[in-house]
C-alpha atoms as a PDB file:
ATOM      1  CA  UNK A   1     -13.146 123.048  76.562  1.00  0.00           C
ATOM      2  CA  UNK A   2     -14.127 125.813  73.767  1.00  0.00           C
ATOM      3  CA  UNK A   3     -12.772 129.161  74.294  1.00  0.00           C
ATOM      4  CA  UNK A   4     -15.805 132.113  74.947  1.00  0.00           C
ATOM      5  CA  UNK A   5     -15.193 133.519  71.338  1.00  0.00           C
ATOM      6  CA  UNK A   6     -14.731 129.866  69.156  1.00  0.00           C
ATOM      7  CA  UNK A   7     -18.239 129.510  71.007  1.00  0.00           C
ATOM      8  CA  UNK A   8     -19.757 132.728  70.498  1.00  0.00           C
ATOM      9  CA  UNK A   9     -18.803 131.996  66.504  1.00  0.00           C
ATOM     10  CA  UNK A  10     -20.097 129.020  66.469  1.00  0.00           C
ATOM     11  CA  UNK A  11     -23.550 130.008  67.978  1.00  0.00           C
ATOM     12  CA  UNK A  12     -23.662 133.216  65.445  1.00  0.00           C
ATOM     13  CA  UNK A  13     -23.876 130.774  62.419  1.00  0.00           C
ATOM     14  CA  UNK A  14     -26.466 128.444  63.692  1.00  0.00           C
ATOM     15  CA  UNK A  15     -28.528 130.200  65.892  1.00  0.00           C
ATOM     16  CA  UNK A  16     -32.222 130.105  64.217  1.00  0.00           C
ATOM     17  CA  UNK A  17     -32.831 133.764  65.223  1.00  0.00           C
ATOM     18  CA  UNK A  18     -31.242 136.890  67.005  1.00  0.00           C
ATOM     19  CA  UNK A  19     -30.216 136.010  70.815  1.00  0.00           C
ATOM     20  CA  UNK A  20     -30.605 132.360  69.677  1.00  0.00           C
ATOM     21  CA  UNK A  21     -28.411 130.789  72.065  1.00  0.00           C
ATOM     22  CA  UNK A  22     -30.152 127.137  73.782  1.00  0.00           C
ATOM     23  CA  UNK A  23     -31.614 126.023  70.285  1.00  0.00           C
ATOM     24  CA  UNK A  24     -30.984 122.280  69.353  1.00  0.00           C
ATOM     25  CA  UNK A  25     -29.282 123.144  66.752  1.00  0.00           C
ATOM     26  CA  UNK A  26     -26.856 125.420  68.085  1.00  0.00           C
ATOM     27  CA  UNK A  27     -26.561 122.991  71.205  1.00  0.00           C
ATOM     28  CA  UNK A  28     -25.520 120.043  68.413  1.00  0.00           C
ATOM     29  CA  UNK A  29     -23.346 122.264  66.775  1.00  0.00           C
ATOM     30  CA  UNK A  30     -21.638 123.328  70.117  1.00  0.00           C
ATOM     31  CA  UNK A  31     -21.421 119.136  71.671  1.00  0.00           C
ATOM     32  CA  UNK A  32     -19.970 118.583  68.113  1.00  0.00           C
ATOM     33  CA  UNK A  33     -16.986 121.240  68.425  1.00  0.00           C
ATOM     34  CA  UNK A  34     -16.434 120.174  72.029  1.00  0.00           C
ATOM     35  CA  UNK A  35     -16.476 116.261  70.879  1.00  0.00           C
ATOM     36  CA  UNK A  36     -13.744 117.220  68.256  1.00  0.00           C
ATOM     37  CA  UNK A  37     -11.541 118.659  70.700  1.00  0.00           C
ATOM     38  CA  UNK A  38     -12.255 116.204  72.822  1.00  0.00           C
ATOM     39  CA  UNK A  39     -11.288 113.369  70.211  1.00  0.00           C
ATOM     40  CA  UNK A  40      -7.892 115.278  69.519  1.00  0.00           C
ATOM     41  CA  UNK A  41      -7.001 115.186  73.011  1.00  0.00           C
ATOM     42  CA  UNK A  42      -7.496 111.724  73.535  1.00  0.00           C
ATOM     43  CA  UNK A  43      -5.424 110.890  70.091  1.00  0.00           C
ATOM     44  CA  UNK A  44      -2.405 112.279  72.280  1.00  0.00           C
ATOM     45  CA  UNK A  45      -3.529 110.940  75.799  1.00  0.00           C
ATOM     46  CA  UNK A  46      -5.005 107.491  75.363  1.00  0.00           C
ATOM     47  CA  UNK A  47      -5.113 106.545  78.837  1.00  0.00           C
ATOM     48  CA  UNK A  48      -7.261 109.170  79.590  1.00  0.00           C
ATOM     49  CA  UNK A  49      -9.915 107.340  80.954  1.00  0.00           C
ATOM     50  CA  UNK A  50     -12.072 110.389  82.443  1.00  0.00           C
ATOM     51  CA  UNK A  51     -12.033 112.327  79.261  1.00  0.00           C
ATOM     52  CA  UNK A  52     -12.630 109.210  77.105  1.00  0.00           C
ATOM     53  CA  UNK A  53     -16.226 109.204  79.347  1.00  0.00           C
ATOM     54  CA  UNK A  54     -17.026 112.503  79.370  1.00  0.00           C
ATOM     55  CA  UNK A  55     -16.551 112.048  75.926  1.00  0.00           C
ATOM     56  CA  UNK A  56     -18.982 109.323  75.536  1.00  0.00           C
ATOM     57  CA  UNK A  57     -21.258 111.246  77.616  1.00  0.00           C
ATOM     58  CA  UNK A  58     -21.202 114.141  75.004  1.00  0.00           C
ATOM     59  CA  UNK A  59     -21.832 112.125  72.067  1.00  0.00           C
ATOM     60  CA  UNK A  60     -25.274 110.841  73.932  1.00  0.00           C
ATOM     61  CA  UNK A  61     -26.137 113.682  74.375  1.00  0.00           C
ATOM     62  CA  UNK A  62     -26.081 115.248  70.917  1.00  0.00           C
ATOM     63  CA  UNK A  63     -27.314 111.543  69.977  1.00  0.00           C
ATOM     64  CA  UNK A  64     -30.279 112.718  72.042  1.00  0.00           C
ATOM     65  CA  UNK A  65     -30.747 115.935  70.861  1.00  0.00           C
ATOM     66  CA  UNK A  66     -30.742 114.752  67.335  1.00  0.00           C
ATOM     67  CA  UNK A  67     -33.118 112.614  67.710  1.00  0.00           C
ATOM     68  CA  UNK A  68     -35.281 115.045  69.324  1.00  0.00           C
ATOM     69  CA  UNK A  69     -34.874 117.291  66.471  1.00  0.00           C
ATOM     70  CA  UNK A  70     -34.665 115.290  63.740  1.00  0.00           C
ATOM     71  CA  UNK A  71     -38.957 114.261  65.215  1.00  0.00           C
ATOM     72  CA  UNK A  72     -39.734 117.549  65.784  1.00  0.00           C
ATOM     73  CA  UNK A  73     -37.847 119.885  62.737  1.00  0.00           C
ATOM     74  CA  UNK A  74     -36.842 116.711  60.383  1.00  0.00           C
ATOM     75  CA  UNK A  75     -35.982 119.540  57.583  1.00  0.00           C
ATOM     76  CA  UNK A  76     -34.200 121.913  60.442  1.00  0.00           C
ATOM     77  CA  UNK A  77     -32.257 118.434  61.184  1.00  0.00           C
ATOM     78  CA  UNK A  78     -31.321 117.916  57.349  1.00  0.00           C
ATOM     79  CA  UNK A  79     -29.742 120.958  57.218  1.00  0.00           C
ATOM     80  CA  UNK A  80     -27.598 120.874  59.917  1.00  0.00           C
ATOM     81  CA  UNK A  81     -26.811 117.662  59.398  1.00  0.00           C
ATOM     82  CA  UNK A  82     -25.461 118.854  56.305  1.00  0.00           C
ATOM     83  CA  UNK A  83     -23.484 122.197  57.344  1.00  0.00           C
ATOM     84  CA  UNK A  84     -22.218 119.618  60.216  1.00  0.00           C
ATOM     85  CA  UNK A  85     -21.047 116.909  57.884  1.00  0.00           C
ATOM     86  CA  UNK A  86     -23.134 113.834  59.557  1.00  0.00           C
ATOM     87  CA  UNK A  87     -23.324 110.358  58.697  1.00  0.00           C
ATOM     88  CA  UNK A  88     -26.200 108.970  58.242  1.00  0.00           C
ATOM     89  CA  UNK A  89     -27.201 106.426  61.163  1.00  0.00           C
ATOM     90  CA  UNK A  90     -27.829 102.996  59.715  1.00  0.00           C
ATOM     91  CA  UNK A  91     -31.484 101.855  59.809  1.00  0.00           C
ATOM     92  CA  UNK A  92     -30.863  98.090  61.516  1.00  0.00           C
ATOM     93  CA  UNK A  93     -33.849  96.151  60.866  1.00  0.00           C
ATOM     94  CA  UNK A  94     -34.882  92.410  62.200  1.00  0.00           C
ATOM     95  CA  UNK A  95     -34.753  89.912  60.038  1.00  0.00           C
ATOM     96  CA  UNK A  96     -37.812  89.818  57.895  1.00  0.00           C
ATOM     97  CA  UNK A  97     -38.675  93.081  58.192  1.00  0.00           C
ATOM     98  CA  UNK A  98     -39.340  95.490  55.580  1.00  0.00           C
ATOM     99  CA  UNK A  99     -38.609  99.149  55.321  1.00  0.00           C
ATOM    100  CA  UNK A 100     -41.827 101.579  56.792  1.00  0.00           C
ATOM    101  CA  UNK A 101     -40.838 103.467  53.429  1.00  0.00           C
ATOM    102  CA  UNK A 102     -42.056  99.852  51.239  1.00  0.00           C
ATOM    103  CA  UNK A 103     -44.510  99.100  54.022  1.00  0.00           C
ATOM    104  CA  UNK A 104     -46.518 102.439  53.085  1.00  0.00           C
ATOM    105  CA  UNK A 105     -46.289 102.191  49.307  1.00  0.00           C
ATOM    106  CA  UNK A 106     -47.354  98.250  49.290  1.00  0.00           C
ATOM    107  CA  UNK A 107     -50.517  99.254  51.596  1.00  0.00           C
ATOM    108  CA  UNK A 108     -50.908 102.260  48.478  1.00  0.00           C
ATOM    109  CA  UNK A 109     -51.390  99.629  45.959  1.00  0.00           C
ATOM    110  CA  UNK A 110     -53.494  97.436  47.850  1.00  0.00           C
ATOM    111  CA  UNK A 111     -55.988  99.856  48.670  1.00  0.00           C
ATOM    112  CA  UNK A 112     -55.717 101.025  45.037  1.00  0.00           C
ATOM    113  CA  UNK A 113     -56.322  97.745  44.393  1.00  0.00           C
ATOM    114  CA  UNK A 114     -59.664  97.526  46.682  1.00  0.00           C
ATOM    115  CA  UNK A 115     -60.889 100.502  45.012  1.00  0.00           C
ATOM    116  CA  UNK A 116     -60.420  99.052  41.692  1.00  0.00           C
ATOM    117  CA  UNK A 117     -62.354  96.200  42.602  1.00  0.00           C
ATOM    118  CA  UNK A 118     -65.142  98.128  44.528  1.00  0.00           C
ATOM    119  CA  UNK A 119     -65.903 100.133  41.437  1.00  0.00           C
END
Protein backbone atom coordinates (compact mmCIF):
# COMPACT_ATOMS: atom_id res chain seq x y z
CA UNK A 1 0.00 0.00 0.00
CA UNK A 2 1.48 3.65 -0.96
CA UNK A 3 2.18 5.87 1.85
CA UNK A 4 -0.25 9.40 1.85
CA UNK A 5 2.86 11.51 0.70
CA UNK A 6 4.59 8.84 -2.16
CA UNK A 7 0.82 9.31 -3.36
CA UNK A 8 0.29 12.84 -3.02
CA UNK A 9 3.81 13.09 -5.24
CA UNK A 10 2.81 11.01 -7.53
CA UNK A 11 -0.61 12.73 -8.24
CA UNK A 12 1.30 16.35 -8.28
CA UNK A 13 3.23 15.25 -11.48
CA UNK A 14 0.43 13.83 -13.44
CA UNK A 15 -2.51 15.47 -12.49
CA UNK A 16 -3.83 17.33 -15.85
CA UNK A 17 -4.82 20.43 -13.80
CA UNK A 18 -4.88 21.98 -10.18
CA UNK A 19 -6.97 19.63 -7.64
CA UNK A 20 -6.58 16.97 -10.38
CA UNK A 21 -6.88 14.01 -8.34
CA UNK A 22 -9.48 10.98 -10.16
CA UNK A 23 -8.00 11.66 -13.76
CA UNK A 24 -7.06 8.46 -15.79
CA UNK A 25 -3.97 9.36 -15.91
CA UNK A 26 -3.16 9.99 -12.48
CA UNK A 27 -5.33 6.79 -11.58
CA UNK A 28 -2.73 4.70 -14.11
CA UNK A 29 0.06 6.30 -12.68
CA UNK A 30 -1.15 5.53 -9.05
CA UNK A 31 -2.31 1.32 -10.03
CA UNK A 32 1.24 1.38 -11.59
CA UNK A 33 3.18 2.44 -8.25
CA UNK A 34 0.90 0.18 -6.23
CA UNK A 35 1.53 -2.84 -8.89
CA UNK A 36 5.35 -2.24 -8.35
CA UNK A 37 5.16 -2.61 -4.78
CA UNK A 38 3.02 -5.12 -5.13
CA UNK A 39 5.45 -7.15 -7.53
CA UNK A 40 8.37 -6.58 -4.93
CA UNK A 41 6.44 -8.09 -2.28
CA UNK A 42 5.57 -11.07 -3.97
CA UNK A 43 9.45 -11.52 -5.22
CA UNK A 44 10.00 -12.16 -1.33
CA UNK A 45 6.61 -13.99 -0.52
CA UNK A 46 5.76 -16.28 -3.40
CA UNK A 47 3.12 -18.14 -1.80
CA UNK A 48 1.22 -15.27 -1.37
CA UNK A 49 -1.67 -16.26 -3.07
CA UNK A 50 -4.10 -13.24 -1.98
CA UNK A 51 -1.68 -10.58 -2.95
CA UNK A 52 -0.66 -12.39 -6.18
CA UNK A 53 -4.76 -11.70 -7.02
CA UNK A 54 -5.18 -8.54 -5.87
CA UNK A 55 -2.37 -8.04 -7.92
CA UNK A 56 -3.88 -9.35 -11.00
CA UNK A 57 -6.87 -7.45 -10.17
CA UNK A 58 -4.81 -4.14 -10.31
CA UNK A 59 -3.20 -4.74 -13.50
CA UNK A 60 -6.98 -5.10 -15.11
CA UNK A 61 -7.76 -2.44 -13.97
CA UNK A 62 -5.14 -0.03 -15.28
CA UNK A 63 -5.48 -2.48 -18.45
CA UNK A 64 -8.96 -0.96 -18.43
CA UNK A 65 -8.28 2.39 -17.85
CA UNK A 66 -5.77 2.45 -20.60
CA UNK A 67 -7.77 1.40 -22.88
CA UNK A 68 -10.32 3.84 -22.03
CA UNK A 69 -7.87 6.52 -22.42
CA UNK A 70 -5.84 5.55 -24.96
CA UNK A 71 -9.90 5.86 -27.20
CA UNK A 72 -10.70 8.83 -25.71
CA UNK A 73 -7.09 11.08 -25.26
CA UNK A 74 -4.83 8.67 -27.66
CA UNK A 75 -2.08 11.67 -27.45
CA UNK A 76 -2.83 12.15 -23.42
CA UNK A 77 -2.19 8.15 -23.49
CA UNK A 78 1.22 8.53 -25.52
CA UNK A 79 2.53 10.61 -23.13
CA UNK A 80 2.04 8.87 -20.19
CA UNK A 81 2.82 5.94 -21.61
CA UNK A 82 6.04 7.41 -22.09
CA UNK A 83 6.80 9.23 -18.59
CA UNK A 84 5.47 5.61 -17.32
CA UNK A 85 7.84 3.53 -19.37
CA UNK A 86 5.05 1.14 -21.14
CA UNK A 87 5.39 -1.53 -23.50
CA UNK A 88 3.68 -1.49 -26.24
CA UNK A 89 0.76 -4.22 -26.32
CA UNK A 90 1.23 -6.51 -29.29
CA UNK A 91 -1.41 -6.12 -32.04
CA UNK A 92 -2.39 -10.16 -32.47
CA UNK A 93 -4.05 -10.49 -35.66
CA UNK A 94 -5.90 -13.75 -37.33
CA UNK A 95 -4.36 -15.30 -39.81
CA UNK A 96 -4.91 -13.54 -43.05
CA UNK A 97 -5.57 -10.46 -41.79
CA UNK A 98 -4.02 -7.30 -42.62
CA UNK A 99 -3.17 -4.32 -40.52
CA UNK A 100 -6.34 -1.43 -40.40
CA UNK A 101 -3.13 0.88 -40.92
CA UNK A 102 -2.54 -1.11 -44.80
CA UNK A 103 -6.28 -1.68 -44.98
CA UNK A 104 -6.83 2.28 -45.14
CA UNK A 105 -3.95 3.15 -47.44
CA UNK A 106 -4.84 0.15 -50.05
CA UNK A 107 -8.64 1.52 -50.09
CA UNK A 108 -6.51 5.25 -50.76
CA UNK A 109 -5.14 3.94 -53.90
CA UNK A 110 -8.05 2.26 -55.12
CA UNK A 111 -10.25 5.07 -54.96
CA UNK A 112 -7.38 7.11 -56.45
CA UNK A 113 -7.48 4.69 -58.83
CA UNK A 114 -11.44 5.08 -59.59
CA UNK A 115 -10.94 8.66 -59.90
CA UNK A 116 -8.27 8.25 -62.37
CA UNK A 117 -10.39 6.23 -64.41
CA UNK A 118 -13.62 8.39 -63.99
CA UNK A 119 -11.81 11.38 -65.37
Amino acid sequence: MLDIKKKQQIIKKYQTHEGDTGSSEVQIAILSAELDELIEHLKQHPKDHSSRRGLLRKVSSRRRLMRYLKKENAESYEQLAKKLKFKQPKVVMKPGETDKEDKLAEEEIIEGEHESIIE
